[in-house]
PDB file of N, CA and C in Angstrom:
ATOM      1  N   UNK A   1      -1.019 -25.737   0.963  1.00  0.00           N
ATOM      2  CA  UNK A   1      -0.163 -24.806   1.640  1.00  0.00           C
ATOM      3  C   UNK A   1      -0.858 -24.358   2.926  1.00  0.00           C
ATOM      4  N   UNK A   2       0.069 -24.340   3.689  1.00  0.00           N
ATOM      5  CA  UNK A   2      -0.580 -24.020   5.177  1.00  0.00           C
ATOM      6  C   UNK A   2      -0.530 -22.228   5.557  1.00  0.00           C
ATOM      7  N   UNK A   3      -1.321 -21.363   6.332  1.00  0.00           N
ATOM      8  CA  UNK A   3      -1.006 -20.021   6.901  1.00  0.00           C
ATOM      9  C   UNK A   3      -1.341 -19.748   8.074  1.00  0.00           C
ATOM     10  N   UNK A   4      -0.356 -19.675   8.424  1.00  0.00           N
ATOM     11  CA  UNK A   4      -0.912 -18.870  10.229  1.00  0.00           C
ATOM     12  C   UNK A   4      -1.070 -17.418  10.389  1.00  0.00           C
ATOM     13  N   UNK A   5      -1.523 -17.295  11.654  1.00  0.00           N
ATOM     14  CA  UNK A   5      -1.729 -15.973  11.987  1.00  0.00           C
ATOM     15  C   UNK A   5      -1.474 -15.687  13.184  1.00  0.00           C
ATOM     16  N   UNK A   6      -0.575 -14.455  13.277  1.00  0.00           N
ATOM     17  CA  UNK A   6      -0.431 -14.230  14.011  1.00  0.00           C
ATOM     18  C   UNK A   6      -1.856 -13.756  15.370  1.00  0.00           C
ATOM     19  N   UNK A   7      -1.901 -13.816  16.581  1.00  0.00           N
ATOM     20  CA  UNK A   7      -2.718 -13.699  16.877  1.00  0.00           C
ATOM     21  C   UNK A   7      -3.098 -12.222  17.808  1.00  0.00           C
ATOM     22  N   UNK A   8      -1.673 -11.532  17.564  1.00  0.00           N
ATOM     23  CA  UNK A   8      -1.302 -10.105  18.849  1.00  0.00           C
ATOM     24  C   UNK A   8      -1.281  -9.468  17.339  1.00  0.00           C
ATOM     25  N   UNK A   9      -0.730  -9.259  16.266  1.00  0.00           N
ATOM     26  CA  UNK A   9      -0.452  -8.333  15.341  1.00  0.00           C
ATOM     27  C   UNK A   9      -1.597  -8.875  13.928  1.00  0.00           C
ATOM     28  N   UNK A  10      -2.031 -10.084  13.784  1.00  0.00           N
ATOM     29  CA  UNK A  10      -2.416 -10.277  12.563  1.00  0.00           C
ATOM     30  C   UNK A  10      -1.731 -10.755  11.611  1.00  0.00           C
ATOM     31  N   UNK A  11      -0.374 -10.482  11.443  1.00  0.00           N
ATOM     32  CA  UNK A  11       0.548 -11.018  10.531  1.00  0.00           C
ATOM     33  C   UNK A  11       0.134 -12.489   9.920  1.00  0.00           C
ATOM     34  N   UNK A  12       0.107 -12.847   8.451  1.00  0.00           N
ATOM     35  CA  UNK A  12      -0.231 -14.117   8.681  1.00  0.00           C
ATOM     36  C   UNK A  12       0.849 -14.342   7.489  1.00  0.00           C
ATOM     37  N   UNK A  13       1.502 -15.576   8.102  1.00  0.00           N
ATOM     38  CA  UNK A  13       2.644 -16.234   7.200  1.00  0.00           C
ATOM     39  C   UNK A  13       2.491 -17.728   6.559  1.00  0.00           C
ATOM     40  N   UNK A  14       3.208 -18.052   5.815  1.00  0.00           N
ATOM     41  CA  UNK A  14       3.692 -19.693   5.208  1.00  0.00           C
ATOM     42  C   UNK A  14       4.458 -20.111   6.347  1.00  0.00           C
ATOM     43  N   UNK A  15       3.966 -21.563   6.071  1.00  0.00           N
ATOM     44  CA  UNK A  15       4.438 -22.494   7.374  1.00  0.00           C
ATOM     45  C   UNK A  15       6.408 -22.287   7.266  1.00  0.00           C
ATOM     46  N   UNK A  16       6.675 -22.084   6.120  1.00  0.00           N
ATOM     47  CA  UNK A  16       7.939 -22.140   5.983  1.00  0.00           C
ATOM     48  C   UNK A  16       8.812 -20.988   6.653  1.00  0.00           C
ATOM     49  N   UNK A  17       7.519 -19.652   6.972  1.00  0.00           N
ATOM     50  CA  UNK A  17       8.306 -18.237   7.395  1.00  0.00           C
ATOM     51  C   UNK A  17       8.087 -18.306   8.419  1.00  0.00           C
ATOM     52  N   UNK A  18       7.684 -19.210   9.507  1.00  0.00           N
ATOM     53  CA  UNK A  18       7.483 -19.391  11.021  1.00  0.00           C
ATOM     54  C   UNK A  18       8.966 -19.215  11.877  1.00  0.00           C
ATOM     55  N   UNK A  19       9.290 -18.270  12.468  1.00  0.00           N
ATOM     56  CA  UNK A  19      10.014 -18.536  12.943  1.00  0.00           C
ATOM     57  C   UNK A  19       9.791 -18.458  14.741  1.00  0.00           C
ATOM     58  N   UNK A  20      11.010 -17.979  15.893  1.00  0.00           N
ATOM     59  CA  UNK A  20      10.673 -18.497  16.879  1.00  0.00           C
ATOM     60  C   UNK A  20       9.520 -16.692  17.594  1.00  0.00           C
ATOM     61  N   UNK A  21       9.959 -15.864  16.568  1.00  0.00           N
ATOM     62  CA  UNK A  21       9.161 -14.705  16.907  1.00  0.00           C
ATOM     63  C   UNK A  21       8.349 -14.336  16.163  1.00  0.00           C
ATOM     64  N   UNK A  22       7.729 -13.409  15.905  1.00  0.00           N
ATOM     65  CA  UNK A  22       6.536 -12.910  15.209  1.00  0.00           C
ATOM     66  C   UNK A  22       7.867 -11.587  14.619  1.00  0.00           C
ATOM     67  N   UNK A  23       8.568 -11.932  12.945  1.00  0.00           N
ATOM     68  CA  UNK A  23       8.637 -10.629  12.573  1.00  0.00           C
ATOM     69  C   UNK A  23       8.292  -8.972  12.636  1.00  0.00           C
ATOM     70  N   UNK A  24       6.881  -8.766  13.150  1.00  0.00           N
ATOM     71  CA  UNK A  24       6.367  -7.953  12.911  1.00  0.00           C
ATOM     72  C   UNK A  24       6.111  -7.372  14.566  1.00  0.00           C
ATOM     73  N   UNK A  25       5.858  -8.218  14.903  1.00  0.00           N
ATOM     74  CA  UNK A  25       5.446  -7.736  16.510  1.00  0.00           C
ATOM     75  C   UNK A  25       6.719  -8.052  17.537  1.00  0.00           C
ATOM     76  N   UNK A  26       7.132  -9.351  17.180  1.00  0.00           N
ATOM     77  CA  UNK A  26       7.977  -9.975  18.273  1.00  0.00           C
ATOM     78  C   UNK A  26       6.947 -10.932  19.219  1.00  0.00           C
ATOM     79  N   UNK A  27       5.774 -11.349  18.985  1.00  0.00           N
ATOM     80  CA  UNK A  27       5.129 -12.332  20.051  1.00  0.00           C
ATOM     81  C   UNK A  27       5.743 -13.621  19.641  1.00  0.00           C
ATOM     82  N   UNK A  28       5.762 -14.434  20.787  1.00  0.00           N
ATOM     83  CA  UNK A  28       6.014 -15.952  20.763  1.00  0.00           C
ATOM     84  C   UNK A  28       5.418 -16.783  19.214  1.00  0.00           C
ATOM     85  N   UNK A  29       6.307 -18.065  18.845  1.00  0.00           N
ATOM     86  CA  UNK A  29       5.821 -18.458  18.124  1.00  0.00           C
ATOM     87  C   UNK A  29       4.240 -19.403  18.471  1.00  0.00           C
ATOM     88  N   UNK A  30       4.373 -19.317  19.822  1.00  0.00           N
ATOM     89  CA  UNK A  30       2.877 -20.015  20.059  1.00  0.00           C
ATOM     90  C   UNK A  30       1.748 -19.210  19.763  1.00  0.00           C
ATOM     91  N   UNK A  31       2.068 -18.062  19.727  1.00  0.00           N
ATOM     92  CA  UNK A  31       0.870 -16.517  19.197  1.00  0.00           C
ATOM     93  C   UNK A  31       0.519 -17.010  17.710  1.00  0.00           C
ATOM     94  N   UNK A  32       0.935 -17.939  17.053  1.00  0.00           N
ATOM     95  CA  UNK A  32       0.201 -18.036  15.195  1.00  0.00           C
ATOM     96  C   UNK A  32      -0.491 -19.458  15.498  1.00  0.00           C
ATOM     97  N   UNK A  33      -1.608 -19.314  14.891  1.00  0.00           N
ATOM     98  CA  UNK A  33      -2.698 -20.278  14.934  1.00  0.00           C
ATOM     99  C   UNK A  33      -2.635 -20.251  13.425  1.00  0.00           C
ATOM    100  N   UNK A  34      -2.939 -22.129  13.054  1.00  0.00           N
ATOM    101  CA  UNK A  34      -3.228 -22.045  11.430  1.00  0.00           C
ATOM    102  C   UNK A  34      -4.384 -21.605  10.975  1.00  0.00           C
ATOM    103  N   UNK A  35      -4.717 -21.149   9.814  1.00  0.00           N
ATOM    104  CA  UNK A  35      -5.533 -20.894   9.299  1.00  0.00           C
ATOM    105  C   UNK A  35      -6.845 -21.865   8.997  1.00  0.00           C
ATOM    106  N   UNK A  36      -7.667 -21.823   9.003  1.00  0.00           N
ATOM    107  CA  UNK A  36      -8.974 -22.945   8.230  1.00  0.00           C
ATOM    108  C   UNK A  36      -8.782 -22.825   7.080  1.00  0.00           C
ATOM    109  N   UNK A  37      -9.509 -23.909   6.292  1.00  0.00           N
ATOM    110  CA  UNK A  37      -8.851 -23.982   4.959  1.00  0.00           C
ATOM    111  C   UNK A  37     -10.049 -23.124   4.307  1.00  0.00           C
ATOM    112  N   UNK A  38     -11.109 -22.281   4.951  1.00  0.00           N
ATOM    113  CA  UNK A  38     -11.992 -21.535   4.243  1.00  0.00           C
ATOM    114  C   UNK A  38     -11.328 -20.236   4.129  1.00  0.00           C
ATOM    115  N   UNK A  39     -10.726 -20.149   5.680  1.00  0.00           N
ATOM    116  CA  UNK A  39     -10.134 -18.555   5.710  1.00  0.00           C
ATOM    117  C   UNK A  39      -8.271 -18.814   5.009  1.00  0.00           C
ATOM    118  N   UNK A  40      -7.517 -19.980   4.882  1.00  0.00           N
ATOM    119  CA  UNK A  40      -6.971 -19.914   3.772  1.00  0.00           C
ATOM    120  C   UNK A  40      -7.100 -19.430   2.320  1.00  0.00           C
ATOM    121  N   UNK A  41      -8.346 -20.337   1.701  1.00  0.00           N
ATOM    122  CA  UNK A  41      -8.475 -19.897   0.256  1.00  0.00           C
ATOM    123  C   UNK A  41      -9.231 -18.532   0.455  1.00  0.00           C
ATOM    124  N   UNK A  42      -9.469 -17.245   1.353  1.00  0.00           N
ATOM    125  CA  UNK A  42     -10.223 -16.148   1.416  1.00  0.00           C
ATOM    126  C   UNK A  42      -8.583 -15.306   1.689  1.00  0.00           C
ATOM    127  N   UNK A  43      -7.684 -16.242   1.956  1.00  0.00           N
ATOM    128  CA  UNK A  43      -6.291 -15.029   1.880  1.00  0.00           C
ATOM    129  C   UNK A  43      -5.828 -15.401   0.512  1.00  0.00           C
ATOM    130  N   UNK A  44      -5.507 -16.614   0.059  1.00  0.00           N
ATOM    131  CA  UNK A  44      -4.728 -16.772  -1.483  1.00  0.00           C
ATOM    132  C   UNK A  44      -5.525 -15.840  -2.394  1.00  0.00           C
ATOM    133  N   UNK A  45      -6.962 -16.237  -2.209  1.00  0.00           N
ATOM    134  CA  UNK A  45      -7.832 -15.210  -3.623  1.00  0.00           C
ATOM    135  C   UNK A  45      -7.534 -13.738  -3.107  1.00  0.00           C
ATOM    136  N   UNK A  46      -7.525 -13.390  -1.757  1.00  0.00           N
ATOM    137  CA  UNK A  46      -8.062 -11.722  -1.659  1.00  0.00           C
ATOM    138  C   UNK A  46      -6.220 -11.307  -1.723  1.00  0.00           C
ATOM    139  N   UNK A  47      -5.349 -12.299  -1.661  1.00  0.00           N
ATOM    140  CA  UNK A  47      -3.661 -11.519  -2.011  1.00  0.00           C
ATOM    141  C   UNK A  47      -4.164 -11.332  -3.211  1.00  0.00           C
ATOM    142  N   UNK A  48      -4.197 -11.910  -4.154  1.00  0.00           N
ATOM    143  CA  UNK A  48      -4.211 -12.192  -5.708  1.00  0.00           C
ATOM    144  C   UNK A  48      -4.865 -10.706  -5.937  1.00  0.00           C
ATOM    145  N   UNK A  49      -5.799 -10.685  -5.634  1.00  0.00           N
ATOM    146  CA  UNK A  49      -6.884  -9.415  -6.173  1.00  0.00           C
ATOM    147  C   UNK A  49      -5.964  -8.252  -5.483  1.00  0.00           C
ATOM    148  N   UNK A  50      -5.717  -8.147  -4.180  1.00  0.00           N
ATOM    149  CA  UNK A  50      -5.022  -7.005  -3.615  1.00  0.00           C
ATOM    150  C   UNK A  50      -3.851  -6.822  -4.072  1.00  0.00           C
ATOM    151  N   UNK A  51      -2.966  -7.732  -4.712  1.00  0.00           N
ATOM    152  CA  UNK A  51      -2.001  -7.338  -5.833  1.00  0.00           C
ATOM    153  C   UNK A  51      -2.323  -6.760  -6.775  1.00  0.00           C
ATOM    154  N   UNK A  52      -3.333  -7.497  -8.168  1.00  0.00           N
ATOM    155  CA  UNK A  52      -3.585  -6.406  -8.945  1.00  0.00           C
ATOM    156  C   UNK A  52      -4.398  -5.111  -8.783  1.00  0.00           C
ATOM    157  N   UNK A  53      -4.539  -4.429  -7.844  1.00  0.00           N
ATOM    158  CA  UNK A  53      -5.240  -3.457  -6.949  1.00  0.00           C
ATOM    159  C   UNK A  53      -3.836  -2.579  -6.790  1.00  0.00           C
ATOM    160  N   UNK A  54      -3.145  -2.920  -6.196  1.00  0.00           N
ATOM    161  CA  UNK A  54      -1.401  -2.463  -5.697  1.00  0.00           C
ATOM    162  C   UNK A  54      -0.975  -1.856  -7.546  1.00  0.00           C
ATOM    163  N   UNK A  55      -1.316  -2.919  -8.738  1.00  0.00           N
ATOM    164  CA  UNK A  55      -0.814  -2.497 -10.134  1.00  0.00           C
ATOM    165  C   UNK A  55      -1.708  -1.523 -10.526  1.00  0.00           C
ATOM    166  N   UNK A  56      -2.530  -1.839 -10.312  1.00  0.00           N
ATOM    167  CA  UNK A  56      -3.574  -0.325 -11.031  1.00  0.00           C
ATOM    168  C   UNK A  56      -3.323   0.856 -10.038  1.00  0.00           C
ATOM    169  N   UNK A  57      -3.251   0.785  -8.572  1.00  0.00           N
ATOM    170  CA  UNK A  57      -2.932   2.118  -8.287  1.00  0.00           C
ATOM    171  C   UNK A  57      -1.590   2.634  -8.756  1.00  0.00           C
ATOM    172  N   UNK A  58      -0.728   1.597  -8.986  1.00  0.00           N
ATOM    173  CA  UNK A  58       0.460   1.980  -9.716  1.00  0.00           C
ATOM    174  C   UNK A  58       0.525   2.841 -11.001  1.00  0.00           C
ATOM    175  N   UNK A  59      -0.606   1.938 -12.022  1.00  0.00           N
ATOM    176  CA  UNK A  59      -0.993   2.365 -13.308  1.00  0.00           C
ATOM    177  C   UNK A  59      -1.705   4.150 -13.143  1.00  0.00           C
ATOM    178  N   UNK A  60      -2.149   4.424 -12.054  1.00  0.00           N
ATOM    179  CA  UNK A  60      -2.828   5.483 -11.995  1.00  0.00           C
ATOM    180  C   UNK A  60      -2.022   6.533 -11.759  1.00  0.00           C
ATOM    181  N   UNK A  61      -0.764   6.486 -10.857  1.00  0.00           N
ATOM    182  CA  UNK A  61       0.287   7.209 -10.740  1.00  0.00           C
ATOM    183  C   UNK A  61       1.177   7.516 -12.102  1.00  0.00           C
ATOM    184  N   UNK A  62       1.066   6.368 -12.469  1.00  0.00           N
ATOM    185  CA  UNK A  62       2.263   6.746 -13.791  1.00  0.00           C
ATOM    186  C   UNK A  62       0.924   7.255 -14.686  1.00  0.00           C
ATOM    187  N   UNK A  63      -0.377   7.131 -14.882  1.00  0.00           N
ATOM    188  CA  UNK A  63      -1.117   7.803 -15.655  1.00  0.00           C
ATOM    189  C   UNK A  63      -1.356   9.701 -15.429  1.00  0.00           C
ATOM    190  N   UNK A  64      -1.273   9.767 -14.136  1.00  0.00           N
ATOM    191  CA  UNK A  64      -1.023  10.947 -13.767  1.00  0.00           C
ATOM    192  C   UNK A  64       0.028  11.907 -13.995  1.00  0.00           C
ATOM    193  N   UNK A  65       1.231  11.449 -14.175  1.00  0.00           N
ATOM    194  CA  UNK A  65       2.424  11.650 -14.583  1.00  0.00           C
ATOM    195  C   UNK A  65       2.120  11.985 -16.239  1.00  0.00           C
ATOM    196  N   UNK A  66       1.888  11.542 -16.951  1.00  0.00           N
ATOM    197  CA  UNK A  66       1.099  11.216 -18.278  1.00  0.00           C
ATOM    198  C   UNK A  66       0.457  12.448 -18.535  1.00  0.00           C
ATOM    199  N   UNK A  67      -0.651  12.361 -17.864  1.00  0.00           N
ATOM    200  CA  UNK A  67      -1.379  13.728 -17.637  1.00  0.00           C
ATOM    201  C   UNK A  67      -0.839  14.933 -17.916  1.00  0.00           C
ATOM    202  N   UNK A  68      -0.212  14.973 -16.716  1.00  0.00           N
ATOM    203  CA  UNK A  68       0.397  16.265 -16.132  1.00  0.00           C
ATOM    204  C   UNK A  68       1.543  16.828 -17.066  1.00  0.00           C
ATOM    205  N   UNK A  69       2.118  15.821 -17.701  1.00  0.00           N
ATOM    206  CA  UNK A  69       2.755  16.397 -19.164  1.00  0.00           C
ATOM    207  C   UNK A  69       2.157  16.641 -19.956  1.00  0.00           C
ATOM    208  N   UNK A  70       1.126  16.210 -20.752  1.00  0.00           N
ATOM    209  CA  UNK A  70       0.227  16.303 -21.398  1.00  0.00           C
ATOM    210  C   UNK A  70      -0.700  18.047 -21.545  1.00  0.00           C
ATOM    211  N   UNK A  71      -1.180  18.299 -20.037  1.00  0.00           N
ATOM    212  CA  UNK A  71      -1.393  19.339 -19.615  1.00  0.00           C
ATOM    213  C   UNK A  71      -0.333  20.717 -19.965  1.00  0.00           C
ATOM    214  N   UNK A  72       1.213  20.405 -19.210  1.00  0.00           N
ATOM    215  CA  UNK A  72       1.677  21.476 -19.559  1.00  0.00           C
ATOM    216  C   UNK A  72       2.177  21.399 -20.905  1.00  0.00           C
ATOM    217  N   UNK A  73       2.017  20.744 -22.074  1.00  0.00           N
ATOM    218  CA  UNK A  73       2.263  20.754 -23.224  1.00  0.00           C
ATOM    219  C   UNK A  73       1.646  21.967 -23.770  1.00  0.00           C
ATOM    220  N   UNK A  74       0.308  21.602 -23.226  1.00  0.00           N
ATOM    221  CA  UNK A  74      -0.804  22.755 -23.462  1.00  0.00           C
ATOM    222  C   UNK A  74      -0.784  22.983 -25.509  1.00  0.00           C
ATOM    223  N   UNK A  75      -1.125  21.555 -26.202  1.00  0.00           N
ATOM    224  CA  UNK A  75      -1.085  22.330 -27.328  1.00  0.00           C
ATOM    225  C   UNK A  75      -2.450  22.860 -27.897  1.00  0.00           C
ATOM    226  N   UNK A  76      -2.922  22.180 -27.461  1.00  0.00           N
ATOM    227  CA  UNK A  76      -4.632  23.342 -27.959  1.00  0.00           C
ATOM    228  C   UNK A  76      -5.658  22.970 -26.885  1.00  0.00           C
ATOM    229  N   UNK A  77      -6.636  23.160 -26.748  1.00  0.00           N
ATOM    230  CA  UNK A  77      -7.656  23.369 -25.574  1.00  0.00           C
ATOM    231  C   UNK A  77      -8.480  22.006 -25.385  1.00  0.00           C
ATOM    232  N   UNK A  78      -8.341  21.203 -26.426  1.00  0.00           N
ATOM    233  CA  UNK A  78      -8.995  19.953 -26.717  1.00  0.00           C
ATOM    234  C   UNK A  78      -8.358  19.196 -26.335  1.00  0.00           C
ATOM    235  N   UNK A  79      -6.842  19.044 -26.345  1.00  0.00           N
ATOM    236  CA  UNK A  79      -5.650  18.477 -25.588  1.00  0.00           C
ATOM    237  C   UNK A  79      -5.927  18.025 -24.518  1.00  0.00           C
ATOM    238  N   UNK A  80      -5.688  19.643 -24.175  1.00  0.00           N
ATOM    239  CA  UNK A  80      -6.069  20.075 -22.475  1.00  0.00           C
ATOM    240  C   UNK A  80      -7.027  19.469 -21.883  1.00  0.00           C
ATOM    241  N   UNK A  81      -7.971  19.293 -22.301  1.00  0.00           N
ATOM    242  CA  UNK A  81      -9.340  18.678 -21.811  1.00  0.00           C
ATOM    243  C   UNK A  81      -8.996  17.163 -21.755  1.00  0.00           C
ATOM    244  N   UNK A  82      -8.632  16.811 -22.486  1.00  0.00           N
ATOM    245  CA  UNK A  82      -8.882  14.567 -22.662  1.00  0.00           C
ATOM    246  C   UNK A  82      -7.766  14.615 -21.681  1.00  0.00           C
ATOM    247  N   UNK A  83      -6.446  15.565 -21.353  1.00  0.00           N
ATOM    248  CA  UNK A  83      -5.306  15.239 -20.460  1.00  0.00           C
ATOM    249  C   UNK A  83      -5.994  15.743 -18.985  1.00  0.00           C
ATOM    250  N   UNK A  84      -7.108  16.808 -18.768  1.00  0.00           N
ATOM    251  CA  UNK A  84      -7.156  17.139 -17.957  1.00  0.00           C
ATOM    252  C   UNK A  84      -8.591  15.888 -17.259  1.00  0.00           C
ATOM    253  N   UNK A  85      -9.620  15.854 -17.930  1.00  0.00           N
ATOM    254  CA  UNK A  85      -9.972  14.163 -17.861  1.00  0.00           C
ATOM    255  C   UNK A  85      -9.711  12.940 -17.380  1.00  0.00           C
ATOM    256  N   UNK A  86      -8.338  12.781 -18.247  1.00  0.00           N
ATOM    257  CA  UNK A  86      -7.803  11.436 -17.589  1.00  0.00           C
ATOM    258  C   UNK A  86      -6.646  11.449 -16.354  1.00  0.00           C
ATOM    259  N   UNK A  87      -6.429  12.803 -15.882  1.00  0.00           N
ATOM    260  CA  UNK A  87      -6.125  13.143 -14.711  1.00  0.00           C
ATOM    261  C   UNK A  87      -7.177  12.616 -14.029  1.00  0.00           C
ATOM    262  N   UNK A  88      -8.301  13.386 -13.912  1.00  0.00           N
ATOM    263  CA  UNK A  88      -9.588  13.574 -13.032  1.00  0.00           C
ATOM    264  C   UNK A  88      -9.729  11.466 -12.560  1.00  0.00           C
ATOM    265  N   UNK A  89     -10.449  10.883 -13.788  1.00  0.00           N
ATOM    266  CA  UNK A  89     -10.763   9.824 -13.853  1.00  0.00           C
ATOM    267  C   UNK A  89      -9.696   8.919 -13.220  1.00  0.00           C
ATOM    268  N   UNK A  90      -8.209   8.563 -13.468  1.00  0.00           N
ATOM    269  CA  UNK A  90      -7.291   8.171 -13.061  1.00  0.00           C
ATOM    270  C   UNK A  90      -7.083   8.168 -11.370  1.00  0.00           C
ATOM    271  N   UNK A  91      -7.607   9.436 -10.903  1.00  0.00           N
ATOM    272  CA  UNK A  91      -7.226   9.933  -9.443  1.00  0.00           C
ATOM    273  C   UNK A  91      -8.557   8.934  -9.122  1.00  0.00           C
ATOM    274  N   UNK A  92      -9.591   9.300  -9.679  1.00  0.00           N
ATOM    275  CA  UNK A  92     -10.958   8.845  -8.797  1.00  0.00           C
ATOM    276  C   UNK A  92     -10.519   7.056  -9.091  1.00  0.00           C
ATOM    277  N   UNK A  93     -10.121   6.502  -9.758  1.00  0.00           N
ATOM    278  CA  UNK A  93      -9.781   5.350  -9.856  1.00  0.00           C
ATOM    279  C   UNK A  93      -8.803   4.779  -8.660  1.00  0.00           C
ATOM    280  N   UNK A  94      -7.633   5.408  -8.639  1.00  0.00           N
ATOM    281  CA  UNK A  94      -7.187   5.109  -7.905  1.00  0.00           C
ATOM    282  C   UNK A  94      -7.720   5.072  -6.438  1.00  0.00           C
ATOM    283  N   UNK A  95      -8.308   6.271  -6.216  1.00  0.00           N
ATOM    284  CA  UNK A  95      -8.735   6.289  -4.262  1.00  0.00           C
ATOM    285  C   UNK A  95      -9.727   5.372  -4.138  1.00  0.00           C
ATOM    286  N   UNK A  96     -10.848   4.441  -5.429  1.00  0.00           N
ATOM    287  CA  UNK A  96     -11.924   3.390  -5.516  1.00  0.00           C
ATOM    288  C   UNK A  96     -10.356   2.007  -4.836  1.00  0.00           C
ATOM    289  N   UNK A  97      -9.710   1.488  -5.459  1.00  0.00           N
ATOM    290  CA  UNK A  97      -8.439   1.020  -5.608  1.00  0.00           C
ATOM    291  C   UNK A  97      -8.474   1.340  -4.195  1.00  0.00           C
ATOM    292  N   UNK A  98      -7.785   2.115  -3.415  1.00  0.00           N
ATOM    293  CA  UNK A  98      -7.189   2.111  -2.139  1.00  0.00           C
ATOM    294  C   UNK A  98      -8.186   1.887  -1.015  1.00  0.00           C
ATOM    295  N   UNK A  99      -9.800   2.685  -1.641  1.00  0.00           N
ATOM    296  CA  UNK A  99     -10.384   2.282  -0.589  1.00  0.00           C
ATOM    297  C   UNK A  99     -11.153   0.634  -0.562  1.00  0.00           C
ATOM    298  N   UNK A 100     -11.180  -0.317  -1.911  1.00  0.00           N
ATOM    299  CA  UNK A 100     -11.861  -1.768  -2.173  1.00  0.00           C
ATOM    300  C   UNK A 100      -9.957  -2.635  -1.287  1.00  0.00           C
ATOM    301  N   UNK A 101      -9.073  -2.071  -1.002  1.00  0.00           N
ATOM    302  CA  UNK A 101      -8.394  -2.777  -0.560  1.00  0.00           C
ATOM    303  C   UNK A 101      -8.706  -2.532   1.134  1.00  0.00           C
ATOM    304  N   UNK A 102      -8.742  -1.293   1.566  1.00  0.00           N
ATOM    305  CA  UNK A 102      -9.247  -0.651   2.747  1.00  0.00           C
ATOM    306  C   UNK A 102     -10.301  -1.816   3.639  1.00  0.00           C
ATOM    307  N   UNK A 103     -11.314  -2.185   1.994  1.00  0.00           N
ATOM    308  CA  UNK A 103     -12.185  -2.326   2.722  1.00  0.00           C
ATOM    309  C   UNK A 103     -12.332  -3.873   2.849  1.00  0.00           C
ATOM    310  N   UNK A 104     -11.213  -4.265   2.331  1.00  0.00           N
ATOM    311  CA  UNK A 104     -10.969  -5.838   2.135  1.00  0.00           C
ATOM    312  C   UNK A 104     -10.157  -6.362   3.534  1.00  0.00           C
ATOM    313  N   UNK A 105      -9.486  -5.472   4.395  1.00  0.00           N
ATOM    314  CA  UNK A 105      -8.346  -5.550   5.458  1.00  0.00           C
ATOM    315  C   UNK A 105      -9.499  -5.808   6.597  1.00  0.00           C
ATOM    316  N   UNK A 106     -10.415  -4.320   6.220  1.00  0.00           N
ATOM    317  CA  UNK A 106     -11.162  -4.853   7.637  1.00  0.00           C
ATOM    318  C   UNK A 106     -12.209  -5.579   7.398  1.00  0.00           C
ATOM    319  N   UNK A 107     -12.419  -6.476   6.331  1.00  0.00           N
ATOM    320  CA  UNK A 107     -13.204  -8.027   6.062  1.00  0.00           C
ATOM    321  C   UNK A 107     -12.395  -9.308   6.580  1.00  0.00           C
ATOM    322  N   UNK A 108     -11.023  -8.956   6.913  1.00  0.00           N
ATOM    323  CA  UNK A 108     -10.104  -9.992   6.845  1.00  0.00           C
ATOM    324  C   UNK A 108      -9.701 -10.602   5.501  1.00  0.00           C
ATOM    325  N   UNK A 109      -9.531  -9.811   4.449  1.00  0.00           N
ATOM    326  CA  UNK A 109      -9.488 -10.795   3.496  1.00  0.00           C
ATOM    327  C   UNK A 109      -7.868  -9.925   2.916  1.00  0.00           C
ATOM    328  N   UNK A 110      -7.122 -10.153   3.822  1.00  0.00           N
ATOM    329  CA  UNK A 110      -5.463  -9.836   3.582  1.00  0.00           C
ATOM    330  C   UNK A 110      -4.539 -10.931   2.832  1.00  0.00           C
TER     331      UNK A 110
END
């Protein structure tokens, strides 16, 4: 499978989503250069991982949600604690999650 890139915005597409503009920016289709096949397989693996990255921060939201019922249930103090916990842990999970993708964009590995 082939990927270009855009070369004014970054955008990088399948040979099949080439069209005569750049979706994202509007530059010429002469603005996407293909990819090398090193910095190819460094976008297929780092989508893959930055998807399940996208599900766990997902998982952390709906765990929070979880929580936060849990919390105002409020049935005894021990409750409170493992719900107020996996609030805590969940959040710090998630912003690890937003920032290993953060820090994957400006590696190039989109």
């Amino acid at each position: 499978m082939k990927f270009y890139r855009c070369e004014m915005c970054g955008l990088i597409l399948e040979e099949g989503q080439l069209e005569d503009t750049c979706p994202k920016c509007g530059a010429p289709r002469e603005k996407f250069h293909e990819l090398d096949p090193e910095t190819t397989e460094k976008h297929v693996r780092s989508d893959f991982t930055n998807d399940l990255y996208a599900q766990l921060i997902n998982f952390c939201e709906k765990l929070n949600k979880l929580a936060d019922a849990g919390i105002s249930d409020n049935l005894d103090p021990s409750c409170v604690k493992i719900f107020v916990r996996a609030k805590a842990n969940s959040r710090l999970l998630e912003q690890l999650a937003k920032a290993e993708i953060a820090s994957h964009i400006a590696k190039g590995k989109w």
